[in-house]
C-alpha atoms as a PDB file:
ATOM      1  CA  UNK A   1      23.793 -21.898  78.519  1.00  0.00           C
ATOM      2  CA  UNK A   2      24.137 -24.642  81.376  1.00  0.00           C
ATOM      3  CA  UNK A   3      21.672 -27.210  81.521  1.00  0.00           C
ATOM      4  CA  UNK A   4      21.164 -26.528  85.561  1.00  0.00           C
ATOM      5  CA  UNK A   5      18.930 -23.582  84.972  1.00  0.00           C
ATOM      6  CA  UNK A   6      21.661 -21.015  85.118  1.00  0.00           C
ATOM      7  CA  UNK A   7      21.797 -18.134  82.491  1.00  0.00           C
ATOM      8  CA  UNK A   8      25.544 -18.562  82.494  1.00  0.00           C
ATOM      9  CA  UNK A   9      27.703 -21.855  82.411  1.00  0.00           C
ATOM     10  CA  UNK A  10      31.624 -21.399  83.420  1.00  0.00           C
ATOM     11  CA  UNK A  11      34.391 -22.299  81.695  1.00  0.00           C
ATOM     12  CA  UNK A  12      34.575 -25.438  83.639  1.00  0.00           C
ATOM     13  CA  UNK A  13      31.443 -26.803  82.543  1.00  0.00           C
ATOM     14  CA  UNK A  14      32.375 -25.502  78.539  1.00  0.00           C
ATOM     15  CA  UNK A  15      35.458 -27.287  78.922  1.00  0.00           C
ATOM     16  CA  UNK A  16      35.712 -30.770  77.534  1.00  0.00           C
ATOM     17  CA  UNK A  17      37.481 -32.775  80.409  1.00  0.00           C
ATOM     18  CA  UNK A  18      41.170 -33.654  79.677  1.00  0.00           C
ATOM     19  CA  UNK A  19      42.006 -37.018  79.400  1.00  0.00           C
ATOM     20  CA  UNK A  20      45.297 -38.194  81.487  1.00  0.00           C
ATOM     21  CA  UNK A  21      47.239 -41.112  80.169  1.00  0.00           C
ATOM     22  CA  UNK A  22      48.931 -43.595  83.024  1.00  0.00           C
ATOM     23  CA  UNK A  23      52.260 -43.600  82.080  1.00  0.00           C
ATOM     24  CA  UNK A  24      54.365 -46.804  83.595  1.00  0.00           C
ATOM     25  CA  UNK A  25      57.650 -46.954  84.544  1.00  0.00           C
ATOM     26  CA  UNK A  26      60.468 -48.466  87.280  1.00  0.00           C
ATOM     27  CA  UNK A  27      62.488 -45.891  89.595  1.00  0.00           C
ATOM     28  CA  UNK A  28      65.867 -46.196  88.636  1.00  0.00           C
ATOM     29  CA  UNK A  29      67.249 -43.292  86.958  1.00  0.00           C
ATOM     30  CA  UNK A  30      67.838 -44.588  83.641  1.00  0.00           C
ATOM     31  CA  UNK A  31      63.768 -45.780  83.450  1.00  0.00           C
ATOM     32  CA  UNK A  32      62.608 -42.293  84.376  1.00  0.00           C
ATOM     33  CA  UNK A  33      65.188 -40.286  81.838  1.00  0.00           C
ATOM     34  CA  UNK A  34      63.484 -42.713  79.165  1.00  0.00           C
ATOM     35  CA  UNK A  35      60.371 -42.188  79.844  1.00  0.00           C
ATOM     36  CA  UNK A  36      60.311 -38.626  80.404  1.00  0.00           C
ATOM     37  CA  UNK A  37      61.341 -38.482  76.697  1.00  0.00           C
ATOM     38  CA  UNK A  38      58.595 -40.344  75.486  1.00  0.00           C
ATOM     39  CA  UNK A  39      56.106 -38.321  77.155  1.00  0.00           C
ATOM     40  CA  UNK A  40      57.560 -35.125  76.082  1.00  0.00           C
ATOM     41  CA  UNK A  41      57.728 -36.671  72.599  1.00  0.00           C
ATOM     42  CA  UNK A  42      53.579 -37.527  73.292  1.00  0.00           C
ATOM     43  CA  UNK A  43      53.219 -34.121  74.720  1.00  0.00           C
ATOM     44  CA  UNK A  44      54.258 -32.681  71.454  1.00  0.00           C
ATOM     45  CA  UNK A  45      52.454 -34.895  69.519  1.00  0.00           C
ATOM     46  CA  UNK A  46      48.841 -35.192  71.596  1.00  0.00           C
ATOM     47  CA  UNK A  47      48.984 -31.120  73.395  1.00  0.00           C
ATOM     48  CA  UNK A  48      45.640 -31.969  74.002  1.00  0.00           C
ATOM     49  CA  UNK A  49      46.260 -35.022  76.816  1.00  0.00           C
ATOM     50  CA  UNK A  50      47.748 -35.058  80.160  1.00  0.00           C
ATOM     51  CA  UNK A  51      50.583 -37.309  81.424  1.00  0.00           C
ATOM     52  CA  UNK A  52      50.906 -38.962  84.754  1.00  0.00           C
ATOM     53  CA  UNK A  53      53.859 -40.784  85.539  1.00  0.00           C
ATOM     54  CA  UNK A  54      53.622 -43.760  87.658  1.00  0.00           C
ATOM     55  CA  UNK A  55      56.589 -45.348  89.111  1.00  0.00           C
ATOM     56  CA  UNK A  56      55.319 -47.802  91.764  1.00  0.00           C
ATOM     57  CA  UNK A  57      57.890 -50.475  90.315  1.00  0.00           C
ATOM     58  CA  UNK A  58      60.754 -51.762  92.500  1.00  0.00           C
ATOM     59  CA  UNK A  59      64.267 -49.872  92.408  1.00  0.00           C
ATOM     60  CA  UNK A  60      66.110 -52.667  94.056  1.00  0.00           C
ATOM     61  CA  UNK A  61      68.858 -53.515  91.895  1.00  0.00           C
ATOM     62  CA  UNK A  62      68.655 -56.774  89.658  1.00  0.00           C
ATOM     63  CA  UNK A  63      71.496 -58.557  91.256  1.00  0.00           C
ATOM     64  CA  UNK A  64      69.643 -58.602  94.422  1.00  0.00           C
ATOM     65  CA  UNK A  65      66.343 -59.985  92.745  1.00  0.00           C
ATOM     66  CA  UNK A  66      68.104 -62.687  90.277  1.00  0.00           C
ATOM     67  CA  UNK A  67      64.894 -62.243  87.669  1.00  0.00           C
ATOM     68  CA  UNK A  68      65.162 -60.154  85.005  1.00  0.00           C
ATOM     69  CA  UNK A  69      61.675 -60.131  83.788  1.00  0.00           C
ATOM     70  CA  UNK A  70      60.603 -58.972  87.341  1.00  0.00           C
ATOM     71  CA  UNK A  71      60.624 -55.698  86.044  1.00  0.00           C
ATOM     72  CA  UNK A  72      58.553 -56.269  83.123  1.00  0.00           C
ATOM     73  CA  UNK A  73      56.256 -58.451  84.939  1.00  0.00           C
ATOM     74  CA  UNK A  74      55.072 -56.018  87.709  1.00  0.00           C
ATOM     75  CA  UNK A  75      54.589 -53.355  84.886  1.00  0.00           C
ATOM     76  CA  UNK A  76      52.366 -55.961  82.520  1.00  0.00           C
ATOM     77  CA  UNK A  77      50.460 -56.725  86.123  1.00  0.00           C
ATOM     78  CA  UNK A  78      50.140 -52.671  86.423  1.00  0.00           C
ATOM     79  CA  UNK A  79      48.425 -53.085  82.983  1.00  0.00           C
ATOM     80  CA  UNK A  80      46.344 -55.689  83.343  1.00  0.00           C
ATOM     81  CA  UNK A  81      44.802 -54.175  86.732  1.00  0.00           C
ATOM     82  CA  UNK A  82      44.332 -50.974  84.615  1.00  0.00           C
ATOM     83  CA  UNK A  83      46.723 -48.978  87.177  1.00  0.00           C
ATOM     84  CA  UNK A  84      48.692 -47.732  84.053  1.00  0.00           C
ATOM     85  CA  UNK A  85      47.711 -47.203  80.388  1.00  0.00           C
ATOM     86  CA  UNK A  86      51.093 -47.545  79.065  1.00  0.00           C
ATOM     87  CA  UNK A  87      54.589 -48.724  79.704  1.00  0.00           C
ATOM     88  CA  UNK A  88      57.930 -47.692  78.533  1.00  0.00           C
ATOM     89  CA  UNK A  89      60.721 -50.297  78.796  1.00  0.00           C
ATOM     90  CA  UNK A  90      64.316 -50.505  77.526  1.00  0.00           C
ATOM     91  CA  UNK A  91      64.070 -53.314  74.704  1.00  0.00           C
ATOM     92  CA  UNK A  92      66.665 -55.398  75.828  1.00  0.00           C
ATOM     93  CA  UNK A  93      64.541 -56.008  79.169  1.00  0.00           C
ATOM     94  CA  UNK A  94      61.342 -57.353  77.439  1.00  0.00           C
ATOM     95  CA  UNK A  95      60.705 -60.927  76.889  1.00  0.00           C
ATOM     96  CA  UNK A  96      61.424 -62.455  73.141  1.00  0.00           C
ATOM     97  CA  UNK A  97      58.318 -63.374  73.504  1.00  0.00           C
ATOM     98  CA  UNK A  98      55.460 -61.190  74.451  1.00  0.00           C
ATOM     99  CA  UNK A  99      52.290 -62.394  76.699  1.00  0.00           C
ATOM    100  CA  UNK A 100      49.081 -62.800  75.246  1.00  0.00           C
ATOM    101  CA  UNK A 101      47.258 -59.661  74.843  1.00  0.00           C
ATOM    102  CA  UNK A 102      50.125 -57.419  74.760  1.00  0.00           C
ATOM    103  CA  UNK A 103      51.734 -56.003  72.138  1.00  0.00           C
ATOM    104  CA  UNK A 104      55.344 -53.470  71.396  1.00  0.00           C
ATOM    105  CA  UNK A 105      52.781 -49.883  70.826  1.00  0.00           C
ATOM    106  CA  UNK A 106      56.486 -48.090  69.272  1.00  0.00           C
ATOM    107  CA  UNK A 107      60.122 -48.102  69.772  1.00  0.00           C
ATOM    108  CA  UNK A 108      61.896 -44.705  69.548  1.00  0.00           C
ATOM    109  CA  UNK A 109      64.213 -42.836  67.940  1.00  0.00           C
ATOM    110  CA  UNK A 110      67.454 -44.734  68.067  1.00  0.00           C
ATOM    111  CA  UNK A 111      70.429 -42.905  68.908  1.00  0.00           C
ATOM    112  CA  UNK A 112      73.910 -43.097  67.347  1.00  0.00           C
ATOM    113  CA  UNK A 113      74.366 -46.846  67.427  1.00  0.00           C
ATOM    114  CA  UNK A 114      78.265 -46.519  66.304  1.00  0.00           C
ATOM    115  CA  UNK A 115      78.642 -44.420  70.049  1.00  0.00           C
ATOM    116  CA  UNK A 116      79.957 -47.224  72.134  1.00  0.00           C
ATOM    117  CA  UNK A 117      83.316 -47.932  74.229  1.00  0.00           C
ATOM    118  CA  UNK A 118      85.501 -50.871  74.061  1.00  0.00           C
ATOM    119  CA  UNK A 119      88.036 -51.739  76.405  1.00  0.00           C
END
């Protein structure tokens, strides 16, 4: 029974509302491969959320910028303004030192770490 007076309530209104999680991320190709495996690992793991991927972040290549933490700034600003919920990042782009109020939530499955090519 609805609480509006009606006899019957829909499914809608039985339905608890399901939450969406912000995910953030930068355009290039590589960023969006990652993160679309973390959210179908988070899929797996939370079937009852909703994923939304954000990727407002620059795609202009690094050489053209000069700052590597550009990229991990804008995202932490994306945070801070609430915009996204959560970021995924390759490790080697973060700072050694994190800002205040932030904090590494996981790292991932590593892959093979002997797979690598020397010339």
């Amino acid at each position: 029974m609805s609480g509006n007076g009606n006899a019957a309530a829909t499914a809608e209104e039985n339905s608890p509302k399901m939450r969406v999680i912000r995910v953030g991320t930068r355009k290039s190709q590589l960023a969006r491969i990652q993160t679309d495996s973390v959210v179908t690992t988070l899929k797996a793991s939370y079937p009852g959320l909703q994923f939304e991927i954000r990727d407002k972040i620059l795609d202009t290549a690094l050489s053209k910028i000069g700052e590597k933490s550009l990229f991990t700034k804008e995202l932490e600003h994306a945070l801070e303004k609430n915009e996204v919920d959560l970021v995924v990042h390759s490790l080697k782009d973060l700072p050694t030192v994190l800002p205040p109020g932030f904090t590494i939530g996981a790292i991932c499955k590593r892959e093979n770490p002997h797979d690598a090519v020397v010339f």
